[in-house]
N, C-alpha and C. Protein backbone atom coordinates (compact mmCIF):
# COMPACT_ATOMS: atom_id res chain seq x y z
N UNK A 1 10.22 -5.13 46.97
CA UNK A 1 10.97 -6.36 47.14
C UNK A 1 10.24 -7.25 48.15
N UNK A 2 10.28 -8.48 48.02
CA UNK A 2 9.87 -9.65 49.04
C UNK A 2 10.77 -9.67 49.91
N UNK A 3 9.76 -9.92 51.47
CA UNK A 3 10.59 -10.15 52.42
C UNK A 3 11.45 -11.20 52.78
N UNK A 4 11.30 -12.45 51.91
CA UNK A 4 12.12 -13.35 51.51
C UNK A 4 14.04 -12.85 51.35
N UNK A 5 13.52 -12.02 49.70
CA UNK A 5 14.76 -11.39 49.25
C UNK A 5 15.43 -9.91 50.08
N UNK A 6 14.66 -9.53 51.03
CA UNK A 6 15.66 -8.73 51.48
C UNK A 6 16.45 -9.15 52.91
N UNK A 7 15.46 -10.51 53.24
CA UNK A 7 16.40 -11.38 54.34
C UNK A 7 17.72 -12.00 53.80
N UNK A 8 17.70 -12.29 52.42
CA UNK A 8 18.77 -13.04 51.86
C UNK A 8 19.93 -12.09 51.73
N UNK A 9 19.42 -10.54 51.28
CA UNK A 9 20.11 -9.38 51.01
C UNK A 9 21.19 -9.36 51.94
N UNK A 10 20.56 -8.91 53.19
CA UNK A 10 20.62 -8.92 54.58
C UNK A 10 21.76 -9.44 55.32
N UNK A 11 21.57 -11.18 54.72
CA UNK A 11 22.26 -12.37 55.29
C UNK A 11 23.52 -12.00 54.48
N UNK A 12 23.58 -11.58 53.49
CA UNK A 12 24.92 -11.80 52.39
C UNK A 12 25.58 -10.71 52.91
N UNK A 13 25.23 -9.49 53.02
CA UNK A 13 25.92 -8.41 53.22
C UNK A 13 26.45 -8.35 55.07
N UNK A 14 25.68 -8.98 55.86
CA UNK A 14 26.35 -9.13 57.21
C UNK A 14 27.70 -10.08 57.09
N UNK A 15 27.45 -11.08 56.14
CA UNK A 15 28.36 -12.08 55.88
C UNK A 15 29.27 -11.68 55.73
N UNK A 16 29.75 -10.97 54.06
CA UNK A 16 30.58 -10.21 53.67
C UNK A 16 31.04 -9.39 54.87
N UNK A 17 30.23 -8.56 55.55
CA UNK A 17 31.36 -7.80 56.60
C UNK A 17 32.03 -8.30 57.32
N UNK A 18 31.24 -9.82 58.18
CA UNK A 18 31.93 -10.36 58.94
C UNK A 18 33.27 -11.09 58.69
N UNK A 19 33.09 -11.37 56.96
CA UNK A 19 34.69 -12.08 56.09
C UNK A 19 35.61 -11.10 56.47
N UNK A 20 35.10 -9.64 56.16
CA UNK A 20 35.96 -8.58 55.86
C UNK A 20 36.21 -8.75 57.11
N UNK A 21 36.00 -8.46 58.18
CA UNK A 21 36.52 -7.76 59.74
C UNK A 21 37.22 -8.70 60.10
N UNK A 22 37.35 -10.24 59.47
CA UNK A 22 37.78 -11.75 59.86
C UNK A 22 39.19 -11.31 59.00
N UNK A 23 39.12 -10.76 58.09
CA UNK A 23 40.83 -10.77 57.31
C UNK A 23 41.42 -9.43 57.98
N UNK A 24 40.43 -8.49 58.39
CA UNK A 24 41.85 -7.23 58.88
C UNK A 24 42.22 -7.64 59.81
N UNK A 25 41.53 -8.13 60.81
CA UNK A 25 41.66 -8.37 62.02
C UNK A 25 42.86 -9.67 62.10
N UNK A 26 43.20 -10.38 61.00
CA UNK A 26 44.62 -11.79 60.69
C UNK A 26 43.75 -13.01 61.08
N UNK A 27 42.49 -13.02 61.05
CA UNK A 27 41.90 -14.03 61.48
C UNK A 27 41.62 -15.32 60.24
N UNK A 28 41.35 -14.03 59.19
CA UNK A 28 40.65 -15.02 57.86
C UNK A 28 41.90 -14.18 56.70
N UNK A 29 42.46 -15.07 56.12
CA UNK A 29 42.96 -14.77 54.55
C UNK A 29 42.14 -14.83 53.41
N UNK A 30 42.26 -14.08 52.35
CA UNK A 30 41.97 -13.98 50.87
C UNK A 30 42.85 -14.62 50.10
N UNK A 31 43.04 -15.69 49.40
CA UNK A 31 43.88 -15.66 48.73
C UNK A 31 42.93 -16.16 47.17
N UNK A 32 43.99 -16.56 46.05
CA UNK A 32 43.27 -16.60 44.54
C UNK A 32 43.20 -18.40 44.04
N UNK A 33 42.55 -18.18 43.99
CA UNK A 33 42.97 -20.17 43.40
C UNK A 33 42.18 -19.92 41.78
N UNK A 34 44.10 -19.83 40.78
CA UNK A 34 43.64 -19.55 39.60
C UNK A 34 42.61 -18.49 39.40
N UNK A 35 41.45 -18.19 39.20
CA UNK A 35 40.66 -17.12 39.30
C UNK A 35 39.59 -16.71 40.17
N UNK A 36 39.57 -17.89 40.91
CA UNK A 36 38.63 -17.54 42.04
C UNK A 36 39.15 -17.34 43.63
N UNK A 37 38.46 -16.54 43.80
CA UNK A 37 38.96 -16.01 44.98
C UNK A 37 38.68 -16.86 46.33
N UNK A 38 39.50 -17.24 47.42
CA UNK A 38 39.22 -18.33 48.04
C UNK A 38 39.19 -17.82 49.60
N UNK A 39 38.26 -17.99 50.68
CA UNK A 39 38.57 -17.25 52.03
C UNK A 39 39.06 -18.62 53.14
N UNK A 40 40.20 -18.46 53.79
CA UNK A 40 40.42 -19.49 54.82
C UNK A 40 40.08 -18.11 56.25
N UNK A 41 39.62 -19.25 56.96
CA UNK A 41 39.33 -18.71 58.42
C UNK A 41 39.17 -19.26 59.31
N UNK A 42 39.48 -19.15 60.80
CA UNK A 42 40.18 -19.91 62.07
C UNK A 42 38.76 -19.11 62.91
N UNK A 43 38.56 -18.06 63.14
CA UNK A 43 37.59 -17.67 64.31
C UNK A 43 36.52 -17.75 63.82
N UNK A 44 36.30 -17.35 65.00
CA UNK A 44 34.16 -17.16 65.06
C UNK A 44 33.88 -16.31 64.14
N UNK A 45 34.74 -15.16 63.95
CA UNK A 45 33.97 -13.87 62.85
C UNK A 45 33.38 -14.69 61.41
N UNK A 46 34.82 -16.17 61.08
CA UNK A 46 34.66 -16.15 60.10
C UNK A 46 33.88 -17.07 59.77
N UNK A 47 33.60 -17.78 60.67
CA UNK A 47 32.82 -19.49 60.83
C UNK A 47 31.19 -18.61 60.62
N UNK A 48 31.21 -17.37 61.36
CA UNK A 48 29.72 -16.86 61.44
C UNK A 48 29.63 -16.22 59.76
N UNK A 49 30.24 -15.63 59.59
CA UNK A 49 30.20 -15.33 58.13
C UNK A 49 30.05 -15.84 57.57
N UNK A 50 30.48 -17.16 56.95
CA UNK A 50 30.69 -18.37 56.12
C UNK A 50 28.95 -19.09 56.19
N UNK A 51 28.73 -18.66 57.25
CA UNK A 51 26.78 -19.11 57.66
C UNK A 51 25.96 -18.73 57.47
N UNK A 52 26.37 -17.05 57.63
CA UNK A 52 25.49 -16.11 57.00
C UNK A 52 25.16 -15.87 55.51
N UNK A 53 26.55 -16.18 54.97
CA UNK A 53 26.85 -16.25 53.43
C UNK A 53 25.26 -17.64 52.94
N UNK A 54 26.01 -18.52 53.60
CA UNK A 54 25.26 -20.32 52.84
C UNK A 54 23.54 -19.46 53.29
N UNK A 55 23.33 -19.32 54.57
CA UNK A 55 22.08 -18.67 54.87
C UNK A 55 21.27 -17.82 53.22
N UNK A 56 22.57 -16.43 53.27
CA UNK A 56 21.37 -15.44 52.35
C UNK A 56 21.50 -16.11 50.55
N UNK A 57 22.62 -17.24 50.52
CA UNK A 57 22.20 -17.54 49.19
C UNK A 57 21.39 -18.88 49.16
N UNK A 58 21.01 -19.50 50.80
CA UNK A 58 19.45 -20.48 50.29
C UNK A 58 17.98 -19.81 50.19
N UNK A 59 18.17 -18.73 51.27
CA UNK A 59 17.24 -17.56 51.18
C UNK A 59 16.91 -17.35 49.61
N UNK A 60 18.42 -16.61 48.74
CA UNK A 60 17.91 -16.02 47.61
C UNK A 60 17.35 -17.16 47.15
N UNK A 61 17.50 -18.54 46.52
CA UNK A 61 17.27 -19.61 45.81
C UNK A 61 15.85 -19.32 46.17
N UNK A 62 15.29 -19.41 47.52
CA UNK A 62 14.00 -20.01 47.93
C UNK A 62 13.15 -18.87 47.55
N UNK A 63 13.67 -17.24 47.68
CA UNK A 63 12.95 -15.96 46.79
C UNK A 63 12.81 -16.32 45.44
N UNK A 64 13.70 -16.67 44.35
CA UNK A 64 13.51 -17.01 43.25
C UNK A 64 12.64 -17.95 42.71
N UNK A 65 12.78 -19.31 43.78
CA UNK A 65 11.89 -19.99 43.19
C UNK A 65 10.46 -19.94 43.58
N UNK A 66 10.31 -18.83 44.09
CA UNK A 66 9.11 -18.94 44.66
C UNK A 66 8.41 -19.13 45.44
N UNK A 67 8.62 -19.81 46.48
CA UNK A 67 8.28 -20.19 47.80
C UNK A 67 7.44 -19.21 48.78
N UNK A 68 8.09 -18.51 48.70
CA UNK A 68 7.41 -17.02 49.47
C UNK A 68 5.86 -16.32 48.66
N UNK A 69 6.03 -16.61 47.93
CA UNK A 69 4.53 -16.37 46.98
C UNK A 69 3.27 -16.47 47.62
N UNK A 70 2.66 -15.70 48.10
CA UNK A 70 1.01 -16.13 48.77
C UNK A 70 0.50 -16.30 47.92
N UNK A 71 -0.76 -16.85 48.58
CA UNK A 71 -2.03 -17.58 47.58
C UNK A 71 -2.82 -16.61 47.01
N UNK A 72 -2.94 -16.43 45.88
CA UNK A 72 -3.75 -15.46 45.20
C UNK A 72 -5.04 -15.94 44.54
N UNK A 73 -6.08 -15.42 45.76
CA UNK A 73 -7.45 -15.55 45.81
C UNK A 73 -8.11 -17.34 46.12
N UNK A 74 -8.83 -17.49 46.18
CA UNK A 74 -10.09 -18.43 46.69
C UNK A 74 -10.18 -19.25 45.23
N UNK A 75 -9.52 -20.89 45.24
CA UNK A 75 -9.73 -21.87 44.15
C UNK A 75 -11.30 -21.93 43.69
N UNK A 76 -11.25 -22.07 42.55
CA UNK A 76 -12.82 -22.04 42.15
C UNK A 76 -13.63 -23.20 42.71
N UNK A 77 -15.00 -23.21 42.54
CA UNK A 77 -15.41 -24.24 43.46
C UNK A 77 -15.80 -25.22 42.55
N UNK A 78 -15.44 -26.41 42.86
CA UNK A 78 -16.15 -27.97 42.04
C UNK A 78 -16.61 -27.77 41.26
N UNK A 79 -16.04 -28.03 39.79
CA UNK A 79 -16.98 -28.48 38.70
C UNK A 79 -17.23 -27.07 37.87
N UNK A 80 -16.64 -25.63 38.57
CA UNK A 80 -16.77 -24.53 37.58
C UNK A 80 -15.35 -23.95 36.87
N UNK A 81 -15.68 -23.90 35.73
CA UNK A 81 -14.27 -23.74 34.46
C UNK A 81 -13.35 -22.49 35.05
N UNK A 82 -12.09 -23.29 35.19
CA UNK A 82 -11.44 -22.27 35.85
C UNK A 82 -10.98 -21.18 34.38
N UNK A 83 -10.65 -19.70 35.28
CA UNK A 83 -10.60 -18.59 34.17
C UNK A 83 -9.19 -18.64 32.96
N UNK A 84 -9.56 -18.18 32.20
CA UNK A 84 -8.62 -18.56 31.21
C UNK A 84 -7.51 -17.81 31.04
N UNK A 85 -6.23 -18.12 30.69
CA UNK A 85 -5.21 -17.53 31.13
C UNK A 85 -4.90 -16.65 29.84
N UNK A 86 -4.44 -15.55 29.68
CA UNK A 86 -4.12 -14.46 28.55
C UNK A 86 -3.06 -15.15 28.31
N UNK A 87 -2.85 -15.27 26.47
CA UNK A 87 -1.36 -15.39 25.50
C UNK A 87 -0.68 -14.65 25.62
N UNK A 88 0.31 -15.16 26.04
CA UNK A 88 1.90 -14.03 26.49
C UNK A 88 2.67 -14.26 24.94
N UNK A 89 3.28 -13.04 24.68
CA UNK A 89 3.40 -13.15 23.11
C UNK A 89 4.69 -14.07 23.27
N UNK A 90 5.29 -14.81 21.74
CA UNK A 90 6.56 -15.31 21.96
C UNK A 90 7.69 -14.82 22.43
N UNK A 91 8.39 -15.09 23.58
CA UNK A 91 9.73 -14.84 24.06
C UNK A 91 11.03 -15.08 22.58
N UNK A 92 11.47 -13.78 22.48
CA UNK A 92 13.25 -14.05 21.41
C UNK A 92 13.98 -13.60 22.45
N UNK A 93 15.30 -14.67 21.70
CA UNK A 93 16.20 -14.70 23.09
C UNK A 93 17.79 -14.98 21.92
N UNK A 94 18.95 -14.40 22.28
CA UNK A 94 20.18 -14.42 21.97
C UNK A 94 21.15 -14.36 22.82
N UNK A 95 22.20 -14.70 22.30
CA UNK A 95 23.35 -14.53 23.15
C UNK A 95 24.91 -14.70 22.14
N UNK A 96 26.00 -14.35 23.10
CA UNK A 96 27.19 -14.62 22.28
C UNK A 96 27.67 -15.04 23.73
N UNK A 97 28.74 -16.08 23.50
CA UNK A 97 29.55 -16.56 24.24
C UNK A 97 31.08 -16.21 23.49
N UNK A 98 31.81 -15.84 24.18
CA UNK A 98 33.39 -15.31 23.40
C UNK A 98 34.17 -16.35 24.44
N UNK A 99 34.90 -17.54 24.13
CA UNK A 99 36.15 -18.31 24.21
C UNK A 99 37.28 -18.10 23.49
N UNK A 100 37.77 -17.02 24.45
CA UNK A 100 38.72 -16.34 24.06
C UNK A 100 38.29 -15.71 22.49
N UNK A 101 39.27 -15.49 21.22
CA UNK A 101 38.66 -14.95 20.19
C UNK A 101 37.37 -15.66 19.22
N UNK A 102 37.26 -16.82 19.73
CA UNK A 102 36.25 -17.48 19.16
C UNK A 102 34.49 -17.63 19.47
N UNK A 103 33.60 -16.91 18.66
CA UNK A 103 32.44 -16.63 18.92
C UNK A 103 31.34 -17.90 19.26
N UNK A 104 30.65 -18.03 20.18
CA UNK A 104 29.24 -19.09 19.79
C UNK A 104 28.32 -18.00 20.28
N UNK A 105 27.48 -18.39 18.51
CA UNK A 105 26.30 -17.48 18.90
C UNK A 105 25.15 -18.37 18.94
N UNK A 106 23.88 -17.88 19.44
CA UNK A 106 22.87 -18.99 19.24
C UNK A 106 21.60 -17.54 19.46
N UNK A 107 20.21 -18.35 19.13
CA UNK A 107 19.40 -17.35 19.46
C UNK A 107 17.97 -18.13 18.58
N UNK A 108 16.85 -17.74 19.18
CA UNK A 108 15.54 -18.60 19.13
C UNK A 108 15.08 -18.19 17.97
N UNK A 109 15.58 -17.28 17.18
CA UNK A 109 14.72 -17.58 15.66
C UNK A 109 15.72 -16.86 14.74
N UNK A 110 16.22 -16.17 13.55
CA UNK A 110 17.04 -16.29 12.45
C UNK A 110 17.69 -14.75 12.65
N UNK A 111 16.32 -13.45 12.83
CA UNK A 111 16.68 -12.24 13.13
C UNK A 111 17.62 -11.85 14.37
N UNK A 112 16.91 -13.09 15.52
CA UNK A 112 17.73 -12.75 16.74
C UNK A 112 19.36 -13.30 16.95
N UNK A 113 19.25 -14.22 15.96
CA UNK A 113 20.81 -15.06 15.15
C UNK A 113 21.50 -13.99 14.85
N UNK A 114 20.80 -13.54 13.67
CA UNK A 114 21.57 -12.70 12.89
C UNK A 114 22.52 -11.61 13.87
N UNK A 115 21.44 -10.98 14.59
CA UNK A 115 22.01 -9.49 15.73
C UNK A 115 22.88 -10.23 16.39
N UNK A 116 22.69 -11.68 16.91
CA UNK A 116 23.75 -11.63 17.63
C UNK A 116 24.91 -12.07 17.18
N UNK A 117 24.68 -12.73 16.26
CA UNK A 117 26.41 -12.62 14.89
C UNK A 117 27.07 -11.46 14.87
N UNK A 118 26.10 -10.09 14.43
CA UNK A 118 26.72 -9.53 14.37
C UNK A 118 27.69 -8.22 15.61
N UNK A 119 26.53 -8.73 16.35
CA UNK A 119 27.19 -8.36 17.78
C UNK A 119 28.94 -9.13 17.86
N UNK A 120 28.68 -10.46 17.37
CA UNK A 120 30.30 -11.37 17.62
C UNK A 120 31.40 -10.72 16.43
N UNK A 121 30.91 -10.44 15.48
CA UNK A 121 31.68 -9.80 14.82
C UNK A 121 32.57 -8.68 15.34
N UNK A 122 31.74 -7.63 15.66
CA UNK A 122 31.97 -6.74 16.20
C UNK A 122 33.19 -6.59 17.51
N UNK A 123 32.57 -7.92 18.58
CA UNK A 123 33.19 -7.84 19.77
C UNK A 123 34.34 -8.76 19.71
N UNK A 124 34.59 -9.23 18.46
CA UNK A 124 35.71 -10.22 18.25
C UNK A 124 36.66 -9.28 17.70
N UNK A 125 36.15 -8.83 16.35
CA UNK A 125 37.16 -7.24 15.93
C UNK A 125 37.83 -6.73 17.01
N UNK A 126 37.10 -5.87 17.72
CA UNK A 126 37.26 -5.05 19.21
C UNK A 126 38.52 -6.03 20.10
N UNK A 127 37.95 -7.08 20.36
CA UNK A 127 39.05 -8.37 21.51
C UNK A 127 40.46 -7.97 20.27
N UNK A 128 40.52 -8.79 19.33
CA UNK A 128 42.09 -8.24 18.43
C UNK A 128 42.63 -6.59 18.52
N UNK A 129 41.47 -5.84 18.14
CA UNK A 129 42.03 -4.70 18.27
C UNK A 129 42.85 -4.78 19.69
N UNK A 130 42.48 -4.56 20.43
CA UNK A 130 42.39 -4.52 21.28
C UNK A 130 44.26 -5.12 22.23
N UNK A 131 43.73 -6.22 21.75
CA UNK A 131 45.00 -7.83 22.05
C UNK A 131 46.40 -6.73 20.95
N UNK A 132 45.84 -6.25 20.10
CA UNK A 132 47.26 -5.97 19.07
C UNK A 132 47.33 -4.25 19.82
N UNK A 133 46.18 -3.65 20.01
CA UNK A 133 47.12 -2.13 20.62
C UNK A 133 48.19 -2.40 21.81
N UNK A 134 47.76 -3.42 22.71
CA UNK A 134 48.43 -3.64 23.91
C UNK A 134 49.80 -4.45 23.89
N UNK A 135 50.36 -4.99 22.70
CA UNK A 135 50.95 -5.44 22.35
C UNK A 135 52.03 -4.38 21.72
N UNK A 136 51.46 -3.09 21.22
CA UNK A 136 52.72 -2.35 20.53
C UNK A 136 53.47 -1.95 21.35
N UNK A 137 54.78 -1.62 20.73
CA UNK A 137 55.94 -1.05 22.62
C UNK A 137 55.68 0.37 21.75
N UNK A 138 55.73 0.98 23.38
CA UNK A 138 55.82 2.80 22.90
C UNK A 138 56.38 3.21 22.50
């Protein structure tokens, strides 16, 4: 791992404790807003947490995008053809999105369509099954 990403690690998980020790302690509440979970907090535990948090997720951003990357090797010098880069074969890519029982599938060429149709099939069956066992009374 980059030392980037395990400062960010680092930052998130001190954070998180300091939320946590901020709510046993009656300092900071949890509560839900609709589905997301929301933290209010009055002290230092939680003001420092809340910093540490914004801290390890600009950290992660700045690991991801790269930033931390050293320079790999000595630019060629004036006027000589820089080396040629190897063909990375084509990337296939799919997905299913489920809104509620309703499938969107998409995917970068017809085979990877297809699998993931039938992946929606499948996981749409399963969601009804599913919706109708929980529904029978015992």
């Amino acid at each position: 791992m980059r030392r980037l990403t395990v400062l960010a690690l680092i930052a998130l998980i001190a954070g998180l404790a300091l939320l946590a020790y901020s709510a046993a302690t009656g300092e900071g509440q949890v509560v839900l807003f609709l589905i997301f979970p929301v933290f209010t907090g009055s002290g230092l535990a939680s003001f420092a947490g809340m910093l540490l948090i914004m801290l390890g997720l600009f950290l992660g951003f700045l690991s991801v995008a790269g930033f931390a990357l050293p320079a790999t090797g000595a630019a060629p010098p004036p006027g000589a053809a820089a080396p040629a880069m190897p063909a990375s074969p084509a990337k296939k890519f799919g997905g299913v999105v489920l809104l509620g029982p309703v499938p969107i599938v998409f995917g970068s060429d017809r085979r990877v369509t297809t699998a993931m149709l039938v992946l929606a099939i499948v996981l749409t069956i399963l969601l009804v099954l599913f919706f109708l066992w929980t529904r029978v009374p015992p």
